[in-house]
N, C-alpha and C. Protein backbone atom coordinates (compact mmCIF):
# COMPACT_ATOMS: atom_id res chain seq x y z
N UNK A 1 -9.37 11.85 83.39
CA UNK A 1 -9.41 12.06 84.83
C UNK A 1 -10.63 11.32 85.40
N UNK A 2 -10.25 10.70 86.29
CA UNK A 2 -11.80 10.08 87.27
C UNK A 2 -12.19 10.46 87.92
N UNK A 3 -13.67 10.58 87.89
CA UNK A 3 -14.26 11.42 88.90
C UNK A 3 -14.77 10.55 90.12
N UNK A 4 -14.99 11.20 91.24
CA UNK A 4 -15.71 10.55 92.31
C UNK A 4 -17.15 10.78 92.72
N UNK A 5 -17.85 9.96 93.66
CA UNK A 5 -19.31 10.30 93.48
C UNK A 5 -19.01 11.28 94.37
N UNK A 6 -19.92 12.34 94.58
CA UNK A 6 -19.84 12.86 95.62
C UNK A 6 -20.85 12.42 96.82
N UNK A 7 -20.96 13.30 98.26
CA UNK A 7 -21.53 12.94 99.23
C UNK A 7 -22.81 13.02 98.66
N UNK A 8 -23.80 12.06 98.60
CA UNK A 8 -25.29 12.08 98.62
C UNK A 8 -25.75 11.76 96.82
N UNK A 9 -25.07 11.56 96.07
CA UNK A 9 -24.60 11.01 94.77
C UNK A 9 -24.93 9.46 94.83
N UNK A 10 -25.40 9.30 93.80
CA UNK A 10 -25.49 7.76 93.66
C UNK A 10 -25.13 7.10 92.27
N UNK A 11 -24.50 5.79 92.33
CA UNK A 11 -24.80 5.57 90.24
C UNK A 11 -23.56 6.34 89.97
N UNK A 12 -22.83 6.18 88.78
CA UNK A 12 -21.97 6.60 88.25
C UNK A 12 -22.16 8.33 88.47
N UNK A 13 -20.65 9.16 88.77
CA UNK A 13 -20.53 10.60 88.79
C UNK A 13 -21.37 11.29 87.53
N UNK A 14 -21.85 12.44 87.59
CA UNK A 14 -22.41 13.20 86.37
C UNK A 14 -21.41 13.66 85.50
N UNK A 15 -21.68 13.68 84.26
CA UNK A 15 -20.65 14.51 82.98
C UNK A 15 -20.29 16.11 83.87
N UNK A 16 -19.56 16.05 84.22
CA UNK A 16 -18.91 17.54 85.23
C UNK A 16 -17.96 18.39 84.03
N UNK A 17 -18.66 19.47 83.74
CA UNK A 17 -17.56 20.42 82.41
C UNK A 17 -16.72 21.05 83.82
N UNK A 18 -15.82 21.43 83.07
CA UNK A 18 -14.24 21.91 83.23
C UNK A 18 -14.80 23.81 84.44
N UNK A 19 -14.66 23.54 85.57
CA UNK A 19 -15.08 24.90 86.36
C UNK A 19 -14.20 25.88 86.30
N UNK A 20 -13.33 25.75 86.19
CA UNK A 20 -12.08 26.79 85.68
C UNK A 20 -12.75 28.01 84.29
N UNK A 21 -12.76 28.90 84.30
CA UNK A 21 -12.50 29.75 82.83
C UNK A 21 -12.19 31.24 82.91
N UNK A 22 -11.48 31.33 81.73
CA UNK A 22 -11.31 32.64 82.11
C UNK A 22 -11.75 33.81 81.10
N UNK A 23 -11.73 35.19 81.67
CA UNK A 23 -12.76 36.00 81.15
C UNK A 23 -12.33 37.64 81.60
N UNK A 24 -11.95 38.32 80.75
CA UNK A 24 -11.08 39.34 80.67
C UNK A 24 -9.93 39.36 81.57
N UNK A 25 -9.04 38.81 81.28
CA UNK A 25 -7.92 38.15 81.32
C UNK A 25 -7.83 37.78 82.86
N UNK A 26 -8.83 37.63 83.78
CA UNK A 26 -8.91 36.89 84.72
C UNK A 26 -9.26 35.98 85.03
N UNK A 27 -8.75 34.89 85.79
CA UNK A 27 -9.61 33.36 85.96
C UNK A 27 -10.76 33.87 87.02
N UNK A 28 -11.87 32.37 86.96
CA UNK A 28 -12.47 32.51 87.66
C UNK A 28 -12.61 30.70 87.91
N UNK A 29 -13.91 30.42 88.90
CA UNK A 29 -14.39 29.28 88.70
C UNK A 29 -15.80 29.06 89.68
N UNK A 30 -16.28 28.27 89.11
CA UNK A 30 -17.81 27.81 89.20
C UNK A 30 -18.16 27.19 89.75
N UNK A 31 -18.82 27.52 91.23
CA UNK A 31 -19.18 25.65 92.09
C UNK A 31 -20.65 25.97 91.99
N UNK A 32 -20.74 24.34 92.61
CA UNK A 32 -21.38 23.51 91.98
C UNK A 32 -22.96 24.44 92.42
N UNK A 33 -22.97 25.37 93.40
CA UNK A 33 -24.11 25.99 93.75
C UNK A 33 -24.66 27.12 92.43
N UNK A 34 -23.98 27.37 91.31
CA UNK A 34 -24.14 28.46 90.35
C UNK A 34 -23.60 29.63 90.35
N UNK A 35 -22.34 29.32 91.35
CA UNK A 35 -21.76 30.99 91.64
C UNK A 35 -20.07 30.87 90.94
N UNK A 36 -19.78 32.12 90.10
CA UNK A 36 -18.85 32.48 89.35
C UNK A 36 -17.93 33.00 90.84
N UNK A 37 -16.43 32.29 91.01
CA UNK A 37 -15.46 33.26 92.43
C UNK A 37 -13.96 33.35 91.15
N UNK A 38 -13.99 34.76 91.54
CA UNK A 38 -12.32 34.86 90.99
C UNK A 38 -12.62 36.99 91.23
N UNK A 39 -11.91 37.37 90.71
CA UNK A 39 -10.71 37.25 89.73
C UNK A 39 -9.04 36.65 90.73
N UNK A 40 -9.09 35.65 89.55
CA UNK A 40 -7.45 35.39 89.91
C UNK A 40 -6.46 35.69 88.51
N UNK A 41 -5.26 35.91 89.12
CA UNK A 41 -4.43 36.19 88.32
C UNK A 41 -4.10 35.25 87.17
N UNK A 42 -3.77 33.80 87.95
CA UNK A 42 -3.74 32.90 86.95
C UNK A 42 -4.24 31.41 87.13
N UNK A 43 -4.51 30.48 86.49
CA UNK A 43 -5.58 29.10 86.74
C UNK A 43 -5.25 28.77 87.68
N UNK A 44 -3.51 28.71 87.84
CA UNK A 44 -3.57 28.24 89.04
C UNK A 44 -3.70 28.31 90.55
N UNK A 45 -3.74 29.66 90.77
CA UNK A 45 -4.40 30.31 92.04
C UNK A 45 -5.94 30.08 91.94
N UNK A 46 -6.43 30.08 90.89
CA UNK A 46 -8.28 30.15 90.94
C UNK A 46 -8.45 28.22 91.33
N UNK A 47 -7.36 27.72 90.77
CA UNK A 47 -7.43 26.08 91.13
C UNK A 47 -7.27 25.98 92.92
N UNK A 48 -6.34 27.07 93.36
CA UNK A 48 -5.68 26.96 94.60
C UNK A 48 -6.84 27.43 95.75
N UNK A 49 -7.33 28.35 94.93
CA UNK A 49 -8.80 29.31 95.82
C UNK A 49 -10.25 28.10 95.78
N UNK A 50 -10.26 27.15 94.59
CA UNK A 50 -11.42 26.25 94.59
C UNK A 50 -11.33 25.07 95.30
N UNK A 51 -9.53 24.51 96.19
CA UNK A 51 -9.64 23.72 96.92
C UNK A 51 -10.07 23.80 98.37
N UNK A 52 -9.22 25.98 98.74
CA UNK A 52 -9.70 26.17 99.91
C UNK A 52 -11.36 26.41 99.82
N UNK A 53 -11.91 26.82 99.14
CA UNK A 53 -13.34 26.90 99.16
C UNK A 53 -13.94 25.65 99.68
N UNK A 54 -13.50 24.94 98.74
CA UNK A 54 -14.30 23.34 98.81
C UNK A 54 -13.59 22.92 100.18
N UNK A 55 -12.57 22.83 100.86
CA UNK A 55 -12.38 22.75 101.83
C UNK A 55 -13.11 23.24 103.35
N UNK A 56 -13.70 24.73 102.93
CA UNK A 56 -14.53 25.49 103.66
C UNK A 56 -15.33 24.90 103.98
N UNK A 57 -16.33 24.53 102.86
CA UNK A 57 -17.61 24.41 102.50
C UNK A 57 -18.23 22.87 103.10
N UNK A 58 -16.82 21.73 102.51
CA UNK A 58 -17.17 20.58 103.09
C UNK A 58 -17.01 20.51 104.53
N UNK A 59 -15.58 21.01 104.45
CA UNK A 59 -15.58 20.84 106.29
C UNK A 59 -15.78 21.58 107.69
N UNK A 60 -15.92 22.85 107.37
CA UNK A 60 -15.91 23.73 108.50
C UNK A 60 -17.67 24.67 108.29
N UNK A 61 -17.83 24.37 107.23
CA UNK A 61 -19.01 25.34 107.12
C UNK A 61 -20.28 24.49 105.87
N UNK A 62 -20.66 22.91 106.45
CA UNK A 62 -21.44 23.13 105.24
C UNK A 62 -23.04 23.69 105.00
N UNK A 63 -23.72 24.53 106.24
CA UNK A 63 -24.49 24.99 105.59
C UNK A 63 -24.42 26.53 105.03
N UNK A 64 -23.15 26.88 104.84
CA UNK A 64 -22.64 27.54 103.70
C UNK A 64 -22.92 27.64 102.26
N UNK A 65 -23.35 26.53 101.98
CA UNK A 65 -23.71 26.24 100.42
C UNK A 65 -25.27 26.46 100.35
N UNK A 66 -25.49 26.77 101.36
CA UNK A 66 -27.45 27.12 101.35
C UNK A 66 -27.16 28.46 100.91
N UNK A 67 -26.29 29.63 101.69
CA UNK A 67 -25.94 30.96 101.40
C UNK A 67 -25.86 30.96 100.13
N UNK A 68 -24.85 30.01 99.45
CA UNK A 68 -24.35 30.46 98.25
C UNK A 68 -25.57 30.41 97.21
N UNK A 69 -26.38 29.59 97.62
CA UNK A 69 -27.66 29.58 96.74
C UNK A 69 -29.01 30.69 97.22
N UNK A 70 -28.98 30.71 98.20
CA UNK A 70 -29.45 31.89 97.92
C UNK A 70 -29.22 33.18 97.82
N UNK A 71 -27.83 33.72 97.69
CA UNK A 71 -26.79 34.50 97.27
C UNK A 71 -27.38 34.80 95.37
N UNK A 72 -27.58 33.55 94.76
CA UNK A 72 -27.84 32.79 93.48
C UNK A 72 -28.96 34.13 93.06
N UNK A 73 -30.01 33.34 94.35
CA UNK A 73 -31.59 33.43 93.69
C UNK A 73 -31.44 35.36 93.78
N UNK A 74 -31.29 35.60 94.62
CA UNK A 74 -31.17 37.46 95.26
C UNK A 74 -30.60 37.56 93.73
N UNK A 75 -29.36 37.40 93.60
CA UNK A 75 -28.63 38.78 92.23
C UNK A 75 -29.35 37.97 91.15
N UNK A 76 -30.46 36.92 91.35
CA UNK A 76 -30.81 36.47 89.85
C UNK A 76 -30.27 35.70 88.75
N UNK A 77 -29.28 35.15 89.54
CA UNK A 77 -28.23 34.26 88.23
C UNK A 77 -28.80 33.29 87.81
């Protein structure tokens, strides 16, 4: 699969592991701020929930991703 740079990225994309996983028999997945979102039933709703997110995040809300990090630092992850 090819990756793209993202916004503010420079130089070839970073080695990006797989954000999807799952964990007592629910999916979840991982952006890029350090925060675990699920439970979903199955990958492919947690795939379906990480486009509207990223959709959120890039287009309607991005200083949203400041929250999510400091969402991070508060519970200590």
């Amino acid at each position: 699969m090819q990756q793209r740079v993202r916004s503010g990225e420079t130089g070839a994309p970073p080695e990006r592991k797989d954000r999807f996983f799952q964990k007592g028999g629910y999916w979840y997945y991982h952006t890029r701020e350090g925060v675990d979102i699920g439970p979903f039933d199955c990958r492919d709703d947690a795939e379906d929930g990480c486009m509207e997110f990223k959709e959120f995040v890039c287009g309607e809300a991005p200083e949203f991703s400041e929250t999510l990090v400091q969402y991070r630092i508060i519970q200590g992850l």
